[in-house]
Structure formats: structure tokens, C-alpha cells
C-alpha atoms as a PDB file:
ATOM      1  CA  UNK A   1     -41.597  15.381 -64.594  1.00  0.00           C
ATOM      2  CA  UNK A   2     -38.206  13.986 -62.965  1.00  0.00           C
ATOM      3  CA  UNK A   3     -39.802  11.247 -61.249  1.00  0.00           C
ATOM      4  CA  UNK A   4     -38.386  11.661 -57.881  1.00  0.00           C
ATOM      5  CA  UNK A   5     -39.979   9.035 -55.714  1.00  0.00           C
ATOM      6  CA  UNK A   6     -38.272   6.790 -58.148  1.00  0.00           C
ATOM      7  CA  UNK A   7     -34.709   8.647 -57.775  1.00  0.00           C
ATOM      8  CA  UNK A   8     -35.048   8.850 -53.663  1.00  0.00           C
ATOM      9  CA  UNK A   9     -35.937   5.433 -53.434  1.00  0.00           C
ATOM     10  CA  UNK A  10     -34.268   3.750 -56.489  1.00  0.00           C
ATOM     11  CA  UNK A  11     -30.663   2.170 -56.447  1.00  0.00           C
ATOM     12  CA  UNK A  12     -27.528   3.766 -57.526  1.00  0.00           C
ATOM     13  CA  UNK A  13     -26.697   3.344 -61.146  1.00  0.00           C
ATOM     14  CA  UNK A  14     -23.860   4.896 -62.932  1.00  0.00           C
ATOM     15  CA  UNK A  15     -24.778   6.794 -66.220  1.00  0.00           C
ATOM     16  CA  UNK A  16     -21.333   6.128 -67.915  1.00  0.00           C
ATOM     17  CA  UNK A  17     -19.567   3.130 -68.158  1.00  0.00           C
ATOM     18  CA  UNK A  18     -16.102   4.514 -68.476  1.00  0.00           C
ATOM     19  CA  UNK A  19     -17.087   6.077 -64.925  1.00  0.00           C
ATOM     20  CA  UNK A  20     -18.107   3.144 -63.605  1.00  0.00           C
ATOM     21  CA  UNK A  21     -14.496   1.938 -62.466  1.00  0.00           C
ATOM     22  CA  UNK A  22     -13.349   4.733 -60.716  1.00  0.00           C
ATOM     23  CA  UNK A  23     -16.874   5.647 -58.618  1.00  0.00           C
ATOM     24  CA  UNK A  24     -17.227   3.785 -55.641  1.00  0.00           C
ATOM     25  CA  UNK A  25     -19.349   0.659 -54.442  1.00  0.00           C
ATOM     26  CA  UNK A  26     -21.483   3.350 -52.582  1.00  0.00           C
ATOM     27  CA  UNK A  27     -21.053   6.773 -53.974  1.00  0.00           C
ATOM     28  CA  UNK A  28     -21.621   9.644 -51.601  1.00  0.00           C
ATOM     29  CA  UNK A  29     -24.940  10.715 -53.613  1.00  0.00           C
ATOM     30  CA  UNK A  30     -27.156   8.726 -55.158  1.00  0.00           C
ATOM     31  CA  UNK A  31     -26.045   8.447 -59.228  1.00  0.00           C
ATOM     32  CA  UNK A  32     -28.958   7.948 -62.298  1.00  0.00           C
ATOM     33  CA  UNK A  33     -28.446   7.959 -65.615  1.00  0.00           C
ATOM     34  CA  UNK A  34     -29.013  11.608 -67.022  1.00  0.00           C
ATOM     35  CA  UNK A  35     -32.822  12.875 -66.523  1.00  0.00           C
ATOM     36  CA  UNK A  36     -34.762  16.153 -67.918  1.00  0.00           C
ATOM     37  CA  UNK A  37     -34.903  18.285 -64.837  1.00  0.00           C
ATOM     38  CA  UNK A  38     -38.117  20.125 -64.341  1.00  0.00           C
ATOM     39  CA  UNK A  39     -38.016  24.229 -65.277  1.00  0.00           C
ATOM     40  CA  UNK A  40     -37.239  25.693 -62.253  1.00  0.00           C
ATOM     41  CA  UNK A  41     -37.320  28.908 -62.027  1.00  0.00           C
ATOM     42  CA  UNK A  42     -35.950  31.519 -58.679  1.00  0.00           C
ATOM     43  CA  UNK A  43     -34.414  34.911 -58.533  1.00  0.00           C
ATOM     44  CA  UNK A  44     -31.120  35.852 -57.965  1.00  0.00           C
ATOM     45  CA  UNK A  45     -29.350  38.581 -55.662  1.00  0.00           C
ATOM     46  CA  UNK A  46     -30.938  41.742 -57.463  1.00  0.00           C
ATOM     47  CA  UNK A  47     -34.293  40.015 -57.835  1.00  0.00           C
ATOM     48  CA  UNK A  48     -33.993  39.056 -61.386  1.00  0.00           C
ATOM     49  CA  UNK A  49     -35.890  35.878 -62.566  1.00  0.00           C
ATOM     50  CA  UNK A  50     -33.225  33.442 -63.481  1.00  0.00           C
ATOM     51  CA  UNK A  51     -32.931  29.460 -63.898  1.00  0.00           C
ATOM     52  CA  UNK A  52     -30.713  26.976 -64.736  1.00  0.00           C
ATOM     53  CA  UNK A  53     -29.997  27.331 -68.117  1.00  0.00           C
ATOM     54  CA  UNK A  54     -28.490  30.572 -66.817  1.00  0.00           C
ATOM     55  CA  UNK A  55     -25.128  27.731 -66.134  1.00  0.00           C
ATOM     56  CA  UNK A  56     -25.543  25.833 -68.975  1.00  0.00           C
ATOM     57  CA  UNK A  57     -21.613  23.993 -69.585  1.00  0.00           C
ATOM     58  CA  UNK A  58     -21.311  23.799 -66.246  1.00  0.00           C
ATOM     59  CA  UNK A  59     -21.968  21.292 -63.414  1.00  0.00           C
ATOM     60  CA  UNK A  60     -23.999  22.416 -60.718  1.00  0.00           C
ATOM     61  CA  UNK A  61     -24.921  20.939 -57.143  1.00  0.00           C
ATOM     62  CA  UNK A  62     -28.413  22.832 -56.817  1.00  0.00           C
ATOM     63  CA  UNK A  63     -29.070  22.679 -53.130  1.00  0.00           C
ATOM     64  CA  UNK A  64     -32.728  23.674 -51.884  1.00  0.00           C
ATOM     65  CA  UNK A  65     -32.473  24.622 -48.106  1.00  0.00           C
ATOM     66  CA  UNK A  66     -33.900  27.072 -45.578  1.00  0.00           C
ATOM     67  CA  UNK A  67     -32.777  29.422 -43.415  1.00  0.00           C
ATOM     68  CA  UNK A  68     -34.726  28.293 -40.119  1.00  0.00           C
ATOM     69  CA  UNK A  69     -33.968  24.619 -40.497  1.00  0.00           C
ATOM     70  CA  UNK A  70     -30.994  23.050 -38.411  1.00  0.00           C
ATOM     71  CA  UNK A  71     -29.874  20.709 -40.733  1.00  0.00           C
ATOM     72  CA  UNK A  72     -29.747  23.206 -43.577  1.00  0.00           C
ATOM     73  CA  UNK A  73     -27.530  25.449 -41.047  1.00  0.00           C
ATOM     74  CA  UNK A  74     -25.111  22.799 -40.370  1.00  0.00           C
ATOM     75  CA  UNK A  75     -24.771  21.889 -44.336  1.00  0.00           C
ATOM     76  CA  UNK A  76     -24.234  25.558 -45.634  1.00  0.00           C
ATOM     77  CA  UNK A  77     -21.117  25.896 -44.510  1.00  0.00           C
ATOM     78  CA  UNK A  78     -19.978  22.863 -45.758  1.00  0.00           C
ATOM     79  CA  UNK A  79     -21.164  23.774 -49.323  1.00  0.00           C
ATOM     80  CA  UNK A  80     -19.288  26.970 -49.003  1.00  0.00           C
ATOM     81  CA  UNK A  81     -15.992  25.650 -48.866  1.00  0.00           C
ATOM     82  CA  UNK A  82     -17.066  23.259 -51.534  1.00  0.00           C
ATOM     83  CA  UNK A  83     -17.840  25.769 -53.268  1.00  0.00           C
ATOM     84  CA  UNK A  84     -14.426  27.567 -52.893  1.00  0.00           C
ATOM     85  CA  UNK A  85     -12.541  24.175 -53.352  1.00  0.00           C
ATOM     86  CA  UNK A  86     -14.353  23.446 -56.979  1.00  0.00           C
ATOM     87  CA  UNK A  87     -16.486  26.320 -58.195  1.00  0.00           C
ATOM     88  CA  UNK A  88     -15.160  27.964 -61.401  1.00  0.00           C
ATOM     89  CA  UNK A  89     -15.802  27.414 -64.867  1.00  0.00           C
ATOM     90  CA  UNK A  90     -16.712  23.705 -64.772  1.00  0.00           C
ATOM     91  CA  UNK A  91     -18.922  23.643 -61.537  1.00  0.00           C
ATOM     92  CA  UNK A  92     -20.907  25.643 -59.347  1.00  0.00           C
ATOM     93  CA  UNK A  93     -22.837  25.446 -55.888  1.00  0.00           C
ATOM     94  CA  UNK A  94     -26.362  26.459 -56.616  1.00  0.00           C
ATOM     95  CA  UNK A  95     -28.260  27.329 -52.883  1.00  0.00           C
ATOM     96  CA  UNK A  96     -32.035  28.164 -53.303  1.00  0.00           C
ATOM     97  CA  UNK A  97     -33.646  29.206 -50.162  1.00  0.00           C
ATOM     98  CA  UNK A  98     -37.517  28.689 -49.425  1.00  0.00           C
ATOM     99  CA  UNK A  99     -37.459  31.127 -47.333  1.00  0.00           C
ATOM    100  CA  UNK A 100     -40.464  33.321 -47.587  1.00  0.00           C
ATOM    101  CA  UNK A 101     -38.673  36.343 -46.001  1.00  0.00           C
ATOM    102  CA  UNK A 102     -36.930  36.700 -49.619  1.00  0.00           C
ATOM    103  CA  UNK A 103     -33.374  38.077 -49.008  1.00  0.00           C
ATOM    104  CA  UNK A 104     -33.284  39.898 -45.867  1.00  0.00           C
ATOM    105  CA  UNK A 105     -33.142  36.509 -43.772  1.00  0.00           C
ATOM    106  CA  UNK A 106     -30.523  34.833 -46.277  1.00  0.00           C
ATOM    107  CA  UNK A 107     -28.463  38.074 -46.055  1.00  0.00           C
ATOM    108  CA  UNK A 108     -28.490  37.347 -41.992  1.00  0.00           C
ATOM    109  CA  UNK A 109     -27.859  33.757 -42.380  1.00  0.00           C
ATOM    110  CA  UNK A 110     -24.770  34.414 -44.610  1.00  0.00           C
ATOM    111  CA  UNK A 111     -23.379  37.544 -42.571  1.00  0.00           C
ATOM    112  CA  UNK A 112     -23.774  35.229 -39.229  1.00  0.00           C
ATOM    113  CA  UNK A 113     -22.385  31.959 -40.801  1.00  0.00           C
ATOM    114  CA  UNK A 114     -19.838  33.928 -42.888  1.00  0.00           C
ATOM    115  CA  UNK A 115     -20.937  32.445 -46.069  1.00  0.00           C
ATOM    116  CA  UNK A 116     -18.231  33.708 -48.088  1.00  0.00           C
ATOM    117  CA  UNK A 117     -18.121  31.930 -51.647  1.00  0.00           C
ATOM    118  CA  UNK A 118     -21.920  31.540 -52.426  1.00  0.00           C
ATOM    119  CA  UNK A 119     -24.586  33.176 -54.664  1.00  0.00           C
ATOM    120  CA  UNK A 120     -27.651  34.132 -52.938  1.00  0.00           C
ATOM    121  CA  UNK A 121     -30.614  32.478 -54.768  1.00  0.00           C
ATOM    122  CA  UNK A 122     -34.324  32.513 -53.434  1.00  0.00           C
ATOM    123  CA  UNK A 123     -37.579  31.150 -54.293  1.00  0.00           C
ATOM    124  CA  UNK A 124     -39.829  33.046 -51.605  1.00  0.00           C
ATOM    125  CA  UNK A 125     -43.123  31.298 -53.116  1.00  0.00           C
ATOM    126  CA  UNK A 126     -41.534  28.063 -52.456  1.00  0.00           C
ATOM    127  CA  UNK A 127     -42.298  26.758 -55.921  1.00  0.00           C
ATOM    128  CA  UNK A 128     -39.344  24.317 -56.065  1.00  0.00           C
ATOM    129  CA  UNK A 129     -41.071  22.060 -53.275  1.00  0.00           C
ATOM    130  CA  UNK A 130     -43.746  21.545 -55.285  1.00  0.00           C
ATOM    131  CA  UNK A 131     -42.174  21.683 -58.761  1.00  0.00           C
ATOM    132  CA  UNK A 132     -39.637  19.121 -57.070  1.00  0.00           C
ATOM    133  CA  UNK A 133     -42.252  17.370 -55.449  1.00  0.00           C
ATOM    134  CA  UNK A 134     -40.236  17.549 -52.376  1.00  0.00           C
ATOM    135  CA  UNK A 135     -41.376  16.111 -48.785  1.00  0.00           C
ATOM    136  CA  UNK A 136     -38.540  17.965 -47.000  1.00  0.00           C
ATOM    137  CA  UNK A 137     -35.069  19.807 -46.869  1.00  0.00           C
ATOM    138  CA  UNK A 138     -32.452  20.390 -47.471  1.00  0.00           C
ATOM    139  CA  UNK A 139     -32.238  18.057 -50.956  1.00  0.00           C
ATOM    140  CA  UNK A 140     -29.509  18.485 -53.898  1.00  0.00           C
ATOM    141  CA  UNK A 141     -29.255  17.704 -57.186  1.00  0.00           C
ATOM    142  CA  UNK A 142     -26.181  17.351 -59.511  1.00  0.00           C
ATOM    143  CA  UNK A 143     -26.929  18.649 -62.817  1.00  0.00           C
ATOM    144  CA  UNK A 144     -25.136  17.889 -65.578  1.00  0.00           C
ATOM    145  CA  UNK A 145     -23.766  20.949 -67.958  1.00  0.00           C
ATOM    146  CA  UNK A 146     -26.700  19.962 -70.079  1.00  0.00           C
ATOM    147  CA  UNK A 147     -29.041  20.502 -67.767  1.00  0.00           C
ATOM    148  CA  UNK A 148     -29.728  16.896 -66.924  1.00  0.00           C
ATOM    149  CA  UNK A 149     -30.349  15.638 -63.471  1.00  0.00           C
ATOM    150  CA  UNK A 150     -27.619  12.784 -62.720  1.00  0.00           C
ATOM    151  CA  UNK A 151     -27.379  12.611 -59.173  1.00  0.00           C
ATOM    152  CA  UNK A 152     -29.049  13.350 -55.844  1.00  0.00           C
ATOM    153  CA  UNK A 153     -28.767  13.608 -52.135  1.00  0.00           C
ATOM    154  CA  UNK A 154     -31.615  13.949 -49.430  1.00  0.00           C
ATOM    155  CA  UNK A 155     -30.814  15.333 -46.175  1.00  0.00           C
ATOM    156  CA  UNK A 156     -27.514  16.780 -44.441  1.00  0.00           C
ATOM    157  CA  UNK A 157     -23.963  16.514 -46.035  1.00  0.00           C
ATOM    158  CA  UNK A 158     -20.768  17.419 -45.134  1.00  0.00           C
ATOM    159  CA  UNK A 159     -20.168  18.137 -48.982  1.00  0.00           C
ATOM    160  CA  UNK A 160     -16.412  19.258 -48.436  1.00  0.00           C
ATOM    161  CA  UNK A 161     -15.636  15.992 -47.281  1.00  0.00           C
ATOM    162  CA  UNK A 162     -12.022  14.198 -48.563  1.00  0.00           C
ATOM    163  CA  UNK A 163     -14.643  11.496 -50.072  1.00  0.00           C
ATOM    164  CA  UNK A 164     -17.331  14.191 -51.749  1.00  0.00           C
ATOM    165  CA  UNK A 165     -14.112  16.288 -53.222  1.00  0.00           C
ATOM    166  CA  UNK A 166     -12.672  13.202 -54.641  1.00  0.00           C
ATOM    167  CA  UNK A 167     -16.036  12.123 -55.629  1.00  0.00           C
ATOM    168  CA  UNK A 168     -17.152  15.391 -57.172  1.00  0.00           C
ATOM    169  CA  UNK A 169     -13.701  15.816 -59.216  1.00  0.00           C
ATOM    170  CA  UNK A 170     -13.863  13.115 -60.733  1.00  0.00           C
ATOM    171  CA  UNK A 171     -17.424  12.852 -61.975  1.00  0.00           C
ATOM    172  CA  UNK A 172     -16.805  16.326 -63.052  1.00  0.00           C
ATOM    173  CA  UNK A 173     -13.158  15.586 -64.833  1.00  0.00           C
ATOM    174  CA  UNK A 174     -14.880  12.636 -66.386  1.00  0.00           C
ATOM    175  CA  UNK A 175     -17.649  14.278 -68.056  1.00  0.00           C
ATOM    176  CA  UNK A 176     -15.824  17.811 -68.735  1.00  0.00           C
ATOM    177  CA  UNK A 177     -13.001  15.934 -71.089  1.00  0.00           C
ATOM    178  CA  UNK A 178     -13.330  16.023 -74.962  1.00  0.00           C
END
């Protein structure tokens, strides 16, 4: 198990020393050193069962959010242009929706929010709240390309920030050199 009353309340730590330097006093998500990340498991666009080993090599920001909730509304858009700012082979926005509606209310939400650069991902049954042992929404993770959990963020960002590009490149650049 991750352990995740112990990463929402613990401090910020930085996993790698030769990171530590260049990652600010009070980093825009909360940093840990690299932790197993509980098998999740949700279904992509055509319903096929999928999880994260399906972007192994790459970092991903694996956001779990809902349709219906405010704050979720007002922080997709901002991880769409994130998205189209960093995704590619080195990092990807991974959005899981609770909803239980599957994909006909996350097709809506994109169409009416013009969600343009995103993956549709769902887990109808909800399983990631518990799996996650989640309280609310929306939360991300930063996953490592190994899989690993490093980082962490509960509640609203504005993830295409000056600050959370900067941030985000450079953890990324850092870990993706030889």
C-alpha cells in the first residue's frame, strides 16, 4: 500500500540530491522519495482495461477527478494545456474520472470545456478512491517512468502555471538524462 495519510500529511522531501538545488523551498506539489504505487487499474476510450504500466518510460501526472465537482471543472482545463505544453514522449497527463456515468458524461464535459489534448480515462466503479484510499477530489500523483509514486497534490491546481511548467521540466529533465 502507498501509505497516503503519510504522503498528504508528511513534509516535502526531495528524492534526489542532485535535484535538490534547483527545486524550490516549497515546491508546487508535495515531493517523496520514490514509492510502489498501488495497481490501479481503469479503462480507456474504447473500454479496454488498461493501467499504468501501459506508460512505463514516461512521467505521468495521474489526476483522479469528476465530472460534477467544481473544483475538478476549474482544474481540467488547466491540465489540458499542460498537457499540450509537456506531453510527448517523456510525460503525459493521465485524467481518471469517477464518474459512474462511464464515458457519455466525460465526452460532455470535454466537448463543453473543449478539452482538446487529453485521453479520456474512466473508472466508473470508482475503485481508485478506495484503492487510493482517497477522502476526496480531485488528487494527482506524479509517477515516475518506473512506475513509482514521487510526488502529490490534493485539491485544485492551476497546473499550467509559469511555476508548475518550470517545476515540472525540470523534475522531468532531471530524471529523463542518462
Amino acid at each position: 500500500m502507498l501509505g497516503l495519510p503519510f504522503l498528504i500529511a508528511g513534509s516535502a522531501i526531495v528524492a534526489s540530491g542532485s535535484a535538490s538545488a534547483a527545486v524550490p523551498a516549497h515546491p508546487p506539489l508535495q515531493l517523496f522519495a520514490p514509492k510502489t504505487f498501488p495497481a490501479l487499474r481503469f479503462l480507456d476510450e474504447a473500454g479496454r482495461h488498461i493501467s499504468l504500466v501501459s506508460f512505463h518510460g514516461k512521467f505521468v501526472l495521474l489526476s483522479i477527478w469528476a465530472t460534477w465537482y467544481v473544483p475538478c471543472q476549474k482544474e481540467m482545463a488547466t491540465l489540458d494545456r499542460l498537457q499540450a505544453k509537456l506531453g510527448g514522449p517523456h510525460f503525459q497527463v493521465v485524467p481518471v474520472s469517477i464518474d459512474t456515468g462511464g464515458l457519455a458524461p466525460v465526452k460532455e464535459f470535454y466537448a463543453r470545456f473543449q478539452i482538446q489534448h487529453l485521453g479520456i480515462y474512466l473508472d466508473p466503479n470508482g475503485s481508485a478512491m478506495q484503492i487510493l484510499n482517497l477522502q476526496t477530489i480531485p488528487v494527482t500523483f506524479l509517477i515516475d517512468p518506473d512506475g513509482k509514486a514521487i510526488g502529490l497534490k490534493s485539491g485544485v491546481a492551476v497546473w499550467d502555471s509559469p511555476g508548475m511548467v518550470r517545476f515540472l521540466t525540470h523534475v522531468i529533465s532531471s530524471k529523463s538524462s542518462p
